[in-house]
Structures are given as C-alpha cells and as structure tokens.
PDB file of N, CA and C in Angstrom:
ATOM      1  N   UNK A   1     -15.986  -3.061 -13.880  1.00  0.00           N
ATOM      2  CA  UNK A   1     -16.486  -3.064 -15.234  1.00  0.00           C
ATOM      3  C   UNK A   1     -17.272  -4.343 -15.514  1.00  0.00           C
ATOM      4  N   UNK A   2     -16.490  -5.455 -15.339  1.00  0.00           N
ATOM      5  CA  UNK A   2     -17.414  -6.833 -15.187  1.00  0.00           C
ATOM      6  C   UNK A   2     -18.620  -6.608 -14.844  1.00  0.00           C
ATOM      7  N   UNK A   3     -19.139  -6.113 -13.394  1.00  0.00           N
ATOM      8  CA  UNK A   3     -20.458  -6.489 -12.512  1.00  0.00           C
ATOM      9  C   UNK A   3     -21.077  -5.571 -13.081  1.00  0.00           C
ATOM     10  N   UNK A   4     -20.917  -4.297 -13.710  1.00  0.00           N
ATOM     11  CA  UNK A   4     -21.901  -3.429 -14.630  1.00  0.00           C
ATOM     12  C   UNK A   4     -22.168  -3.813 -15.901  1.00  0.00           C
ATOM     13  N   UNK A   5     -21.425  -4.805 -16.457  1.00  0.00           N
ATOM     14  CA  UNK A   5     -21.596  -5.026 -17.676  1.00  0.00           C
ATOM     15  C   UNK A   5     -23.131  -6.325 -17.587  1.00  0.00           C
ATOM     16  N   UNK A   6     -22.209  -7.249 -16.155  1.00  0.00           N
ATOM     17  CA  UNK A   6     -23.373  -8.224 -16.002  1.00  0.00           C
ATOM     18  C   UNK A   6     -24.700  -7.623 -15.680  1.00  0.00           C
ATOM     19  N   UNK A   7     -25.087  -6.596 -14.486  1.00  0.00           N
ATOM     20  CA  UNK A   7     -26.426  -5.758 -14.431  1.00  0.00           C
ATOM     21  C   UNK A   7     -26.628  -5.280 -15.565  1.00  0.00           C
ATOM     22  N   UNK A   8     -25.930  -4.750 -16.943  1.00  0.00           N
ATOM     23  CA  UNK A   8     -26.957  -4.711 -17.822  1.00  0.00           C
ATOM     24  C   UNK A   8     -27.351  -5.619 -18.298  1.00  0.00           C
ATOM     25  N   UNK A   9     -26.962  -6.576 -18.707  1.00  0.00           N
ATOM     26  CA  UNK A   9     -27.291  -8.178 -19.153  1.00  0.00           C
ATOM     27  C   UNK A   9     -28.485  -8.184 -18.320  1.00  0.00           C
ATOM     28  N   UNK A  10     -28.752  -8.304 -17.201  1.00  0.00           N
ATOM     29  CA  UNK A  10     -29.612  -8.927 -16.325  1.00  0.00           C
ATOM     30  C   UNK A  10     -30.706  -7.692 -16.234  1.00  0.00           C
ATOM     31  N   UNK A  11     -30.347  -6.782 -16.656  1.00  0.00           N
ATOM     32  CA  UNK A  11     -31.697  -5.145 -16.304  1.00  0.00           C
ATOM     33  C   UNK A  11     -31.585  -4.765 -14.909  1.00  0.00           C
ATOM     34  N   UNK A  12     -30.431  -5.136 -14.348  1.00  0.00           N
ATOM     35  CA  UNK A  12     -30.400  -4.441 -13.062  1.00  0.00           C
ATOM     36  C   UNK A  12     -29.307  -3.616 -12.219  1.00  0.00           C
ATOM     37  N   UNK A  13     -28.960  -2.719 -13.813  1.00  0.00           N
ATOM     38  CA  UNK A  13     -28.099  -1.887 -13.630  1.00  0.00           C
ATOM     39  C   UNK A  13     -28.861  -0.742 -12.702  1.00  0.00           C
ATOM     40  N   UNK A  14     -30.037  -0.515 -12.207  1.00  0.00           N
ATOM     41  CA  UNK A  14     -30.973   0.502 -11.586  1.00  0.00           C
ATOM     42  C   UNK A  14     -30.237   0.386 -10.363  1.00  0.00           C
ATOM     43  N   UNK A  15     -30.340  -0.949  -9.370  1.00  0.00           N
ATOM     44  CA  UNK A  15     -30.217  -2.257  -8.373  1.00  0.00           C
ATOM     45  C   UNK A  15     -28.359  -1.359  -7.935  1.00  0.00           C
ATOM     46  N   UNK A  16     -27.814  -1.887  -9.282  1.00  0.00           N
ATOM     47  CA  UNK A  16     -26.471  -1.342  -9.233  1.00  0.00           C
ATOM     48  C   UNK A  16     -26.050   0.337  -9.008  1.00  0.00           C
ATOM     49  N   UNK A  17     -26.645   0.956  -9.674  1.00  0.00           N
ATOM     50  CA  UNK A  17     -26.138   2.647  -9.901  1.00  0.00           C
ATOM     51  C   UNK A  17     -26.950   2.834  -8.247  1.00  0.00           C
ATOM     52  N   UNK A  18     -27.731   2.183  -7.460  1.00  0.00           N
ATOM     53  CA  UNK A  18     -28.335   2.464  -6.241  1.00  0.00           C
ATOM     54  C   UNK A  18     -27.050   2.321  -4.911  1.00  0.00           C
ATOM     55  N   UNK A  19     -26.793   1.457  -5.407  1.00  0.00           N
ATOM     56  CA  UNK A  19     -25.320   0.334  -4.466  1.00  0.00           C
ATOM     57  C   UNK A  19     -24.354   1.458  -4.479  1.00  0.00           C
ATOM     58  N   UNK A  20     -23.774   1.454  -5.881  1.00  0.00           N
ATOM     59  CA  UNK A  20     -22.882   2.601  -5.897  1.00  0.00           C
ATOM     60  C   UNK A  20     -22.796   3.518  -5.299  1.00  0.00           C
ATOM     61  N   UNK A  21     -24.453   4.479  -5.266  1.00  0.00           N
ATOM     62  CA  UNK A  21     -24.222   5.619  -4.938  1.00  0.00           C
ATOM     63  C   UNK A  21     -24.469   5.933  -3.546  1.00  0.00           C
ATOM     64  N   UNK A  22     -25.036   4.980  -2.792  1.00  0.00           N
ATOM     65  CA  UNK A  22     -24.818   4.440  -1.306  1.00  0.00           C
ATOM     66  C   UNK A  22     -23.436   4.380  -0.963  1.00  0.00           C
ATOM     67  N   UNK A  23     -22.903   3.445  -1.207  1.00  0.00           N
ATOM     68  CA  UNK A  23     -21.730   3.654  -1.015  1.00  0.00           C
ATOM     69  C   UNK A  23     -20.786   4.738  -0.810  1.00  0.00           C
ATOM     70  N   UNK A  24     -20.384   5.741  -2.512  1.00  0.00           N
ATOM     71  CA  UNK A  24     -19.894   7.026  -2.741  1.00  0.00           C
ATOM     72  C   UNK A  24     -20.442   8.097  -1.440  1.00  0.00           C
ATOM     73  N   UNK A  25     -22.037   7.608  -0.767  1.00  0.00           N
ATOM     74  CA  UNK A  25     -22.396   8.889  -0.310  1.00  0.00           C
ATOM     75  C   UNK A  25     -21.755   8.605   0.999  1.00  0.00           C
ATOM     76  N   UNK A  26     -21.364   7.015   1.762  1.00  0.00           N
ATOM     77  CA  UNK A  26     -21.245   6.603   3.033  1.00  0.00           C
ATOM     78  C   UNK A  26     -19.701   7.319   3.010  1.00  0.00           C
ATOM     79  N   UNK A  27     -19.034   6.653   2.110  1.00  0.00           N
ATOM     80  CA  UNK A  27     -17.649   7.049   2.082  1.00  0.00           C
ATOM     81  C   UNK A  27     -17.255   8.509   2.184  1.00  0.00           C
ATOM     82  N   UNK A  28     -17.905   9.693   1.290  1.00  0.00           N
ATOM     83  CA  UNK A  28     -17.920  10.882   1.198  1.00  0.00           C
ATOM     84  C   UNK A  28     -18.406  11.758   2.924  1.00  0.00           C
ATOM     85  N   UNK A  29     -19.403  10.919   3.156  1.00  0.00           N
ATOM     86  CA  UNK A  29     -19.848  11.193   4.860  1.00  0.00           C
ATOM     87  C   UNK A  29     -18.711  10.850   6.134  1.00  0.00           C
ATOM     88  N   UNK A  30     -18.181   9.777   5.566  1.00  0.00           N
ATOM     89  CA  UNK A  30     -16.927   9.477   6.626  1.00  0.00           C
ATOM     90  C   UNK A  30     -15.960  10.158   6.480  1.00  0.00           C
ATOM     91  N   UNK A  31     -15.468  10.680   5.087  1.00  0.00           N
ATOM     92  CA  UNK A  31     -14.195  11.607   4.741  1.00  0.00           C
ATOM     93  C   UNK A  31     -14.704  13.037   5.013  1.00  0.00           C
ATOM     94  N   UNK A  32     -15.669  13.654   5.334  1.00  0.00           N
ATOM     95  CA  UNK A  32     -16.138  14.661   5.638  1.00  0.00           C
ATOM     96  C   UNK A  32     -16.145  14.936   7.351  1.00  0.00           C
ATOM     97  N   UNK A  33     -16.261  13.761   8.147  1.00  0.00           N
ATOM     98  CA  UNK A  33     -16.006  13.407   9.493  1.00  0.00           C
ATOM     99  C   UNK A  33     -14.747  13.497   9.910  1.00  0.00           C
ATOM    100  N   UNK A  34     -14.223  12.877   8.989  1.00  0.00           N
ATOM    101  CA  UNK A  34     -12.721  12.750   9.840  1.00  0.00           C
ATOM    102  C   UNK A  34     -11.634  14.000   9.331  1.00  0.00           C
ATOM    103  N   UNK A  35     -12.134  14.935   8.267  1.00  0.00           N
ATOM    104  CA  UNK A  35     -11.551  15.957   7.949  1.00  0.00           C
ATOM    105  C   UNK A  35     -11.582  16.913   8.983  1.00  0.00           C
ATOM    106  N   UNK A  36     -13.353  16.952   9.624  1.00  0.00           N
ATOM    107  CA  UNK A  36     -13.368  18.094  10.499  1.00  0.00           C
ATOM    108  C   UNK A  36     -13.344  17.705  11.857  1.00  0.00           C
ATOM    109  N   UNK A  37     -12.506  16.267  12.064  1.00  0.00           N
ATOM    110  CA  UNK A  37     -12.234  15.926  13.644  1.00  0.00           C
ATOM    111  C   UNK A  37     -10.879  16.389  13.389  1.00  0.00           C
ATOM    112  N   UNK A  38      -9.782  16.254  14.508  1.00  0.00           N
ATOM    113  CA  UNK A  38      -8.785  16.185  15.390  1.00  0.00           C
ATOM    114  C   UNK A  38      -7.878  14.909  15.086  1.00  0.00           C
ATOM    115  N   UNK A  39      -7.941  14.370  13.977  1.00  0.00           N
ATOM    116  CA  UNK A  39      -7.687  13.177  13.363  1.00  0.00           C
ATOM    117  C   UNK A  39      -5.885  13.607  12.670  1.00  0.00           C
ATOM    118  N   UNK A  40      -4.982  12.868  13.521  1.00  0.00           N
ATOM    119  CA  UNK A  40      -3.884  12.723  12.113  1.00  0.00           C
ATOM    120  C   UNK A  40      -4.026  12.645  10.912  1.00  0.00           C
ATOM    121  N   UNK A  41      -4.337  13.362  10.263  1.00  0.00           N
ATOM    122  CA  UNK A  41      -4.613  13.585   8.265  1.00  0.00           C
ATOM    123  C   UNK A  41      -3.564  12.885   7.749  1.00  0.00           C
ATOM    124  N   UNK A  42      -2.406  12.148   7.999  1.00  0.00           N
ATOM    125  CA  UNK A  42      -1.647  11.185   7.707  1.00  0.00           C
ATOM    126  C   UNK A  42      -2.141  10.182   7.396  1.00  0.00           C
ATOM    127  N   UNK A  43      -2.905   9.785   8.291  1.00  0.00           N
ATOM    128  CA  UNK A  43      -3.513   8.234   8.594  1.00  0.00           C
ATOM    129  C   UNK A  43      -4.691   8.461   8.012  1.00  0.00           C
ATOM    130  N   UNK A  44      -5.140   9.202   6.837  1.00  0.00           N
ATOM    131  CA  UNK A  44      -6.991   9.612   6.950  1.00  0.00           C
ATOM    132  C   UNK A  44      -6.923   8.084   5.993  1.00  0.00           C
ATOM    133  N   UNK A  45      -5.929   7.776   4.756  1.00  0.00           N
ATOM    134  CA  UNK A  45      -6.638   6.590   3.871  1.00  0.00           C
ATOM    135  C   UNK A  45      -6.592   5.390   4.376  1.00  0.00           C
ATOM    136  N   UNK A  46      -5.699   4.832   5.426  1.00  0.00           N
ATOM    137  CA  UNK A  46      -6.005   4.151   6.435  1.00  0.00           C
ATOM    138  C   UNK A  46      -7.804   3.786   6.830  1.00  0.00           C
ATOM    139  N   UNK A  47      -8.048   5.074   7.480  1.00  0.00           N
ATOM    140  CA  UNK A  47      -9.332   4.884   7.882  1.00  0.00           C
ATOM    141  C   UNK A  47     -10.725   5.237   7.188  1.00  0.00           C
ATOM    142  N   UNK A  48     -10.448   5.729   6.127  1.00  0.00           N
ATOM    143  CA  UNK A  48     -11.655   5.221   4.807  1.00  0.00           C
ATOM    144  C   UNK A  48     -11.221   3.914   4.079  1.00  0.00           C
ATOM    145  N   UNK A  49     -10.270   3.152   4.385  1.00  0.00           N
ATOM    146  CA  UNK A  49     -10.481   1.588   3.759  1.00  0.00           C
ATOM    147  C   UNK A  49     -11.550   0.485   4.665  1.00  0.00           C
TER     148      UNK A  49
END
C-alpha cells in the first residue's frame, strides 16, 4: 500500500501497475508448470516463494 501510494505521488503508478503485472503473470506461469509436472503438490508453496 505504501509503494502505490508513493507512485502516485511521483506519477508513476503506470511504471508500477507494469511491475505488478509482470510479476502476477511470472508467478501464474510457474504455478501453471508445476501443476502440470510430476511435482509433490505438497511442496508446490515452497516452490512459488
């Protein structure tokens, strides 16, 4: 909440909602990987940290 509040202060909440959604898409791509491997599903939040 802080670092969005500061990108609007600064006008570079654009900069930010970009970061984010990089992120959301890397993470969503790795949990989509390891769902459809051979992976202990025990251990999956382990290996999206």
């Amino acid at each position: 909440a802080v670092t969005t509040n500061r990108a609007e202060q600064r006008a570079s909440s654009q900069n930010l909602l970009t970061k984010l959604q990089y992120g959301v898409t890397q993470f969503l791509l790795e949990a989509r990987y390891i769902m459809k491997s051979d992976v202990d599903l025990y251990n999956v939040s382990n290996r999206l940290v």
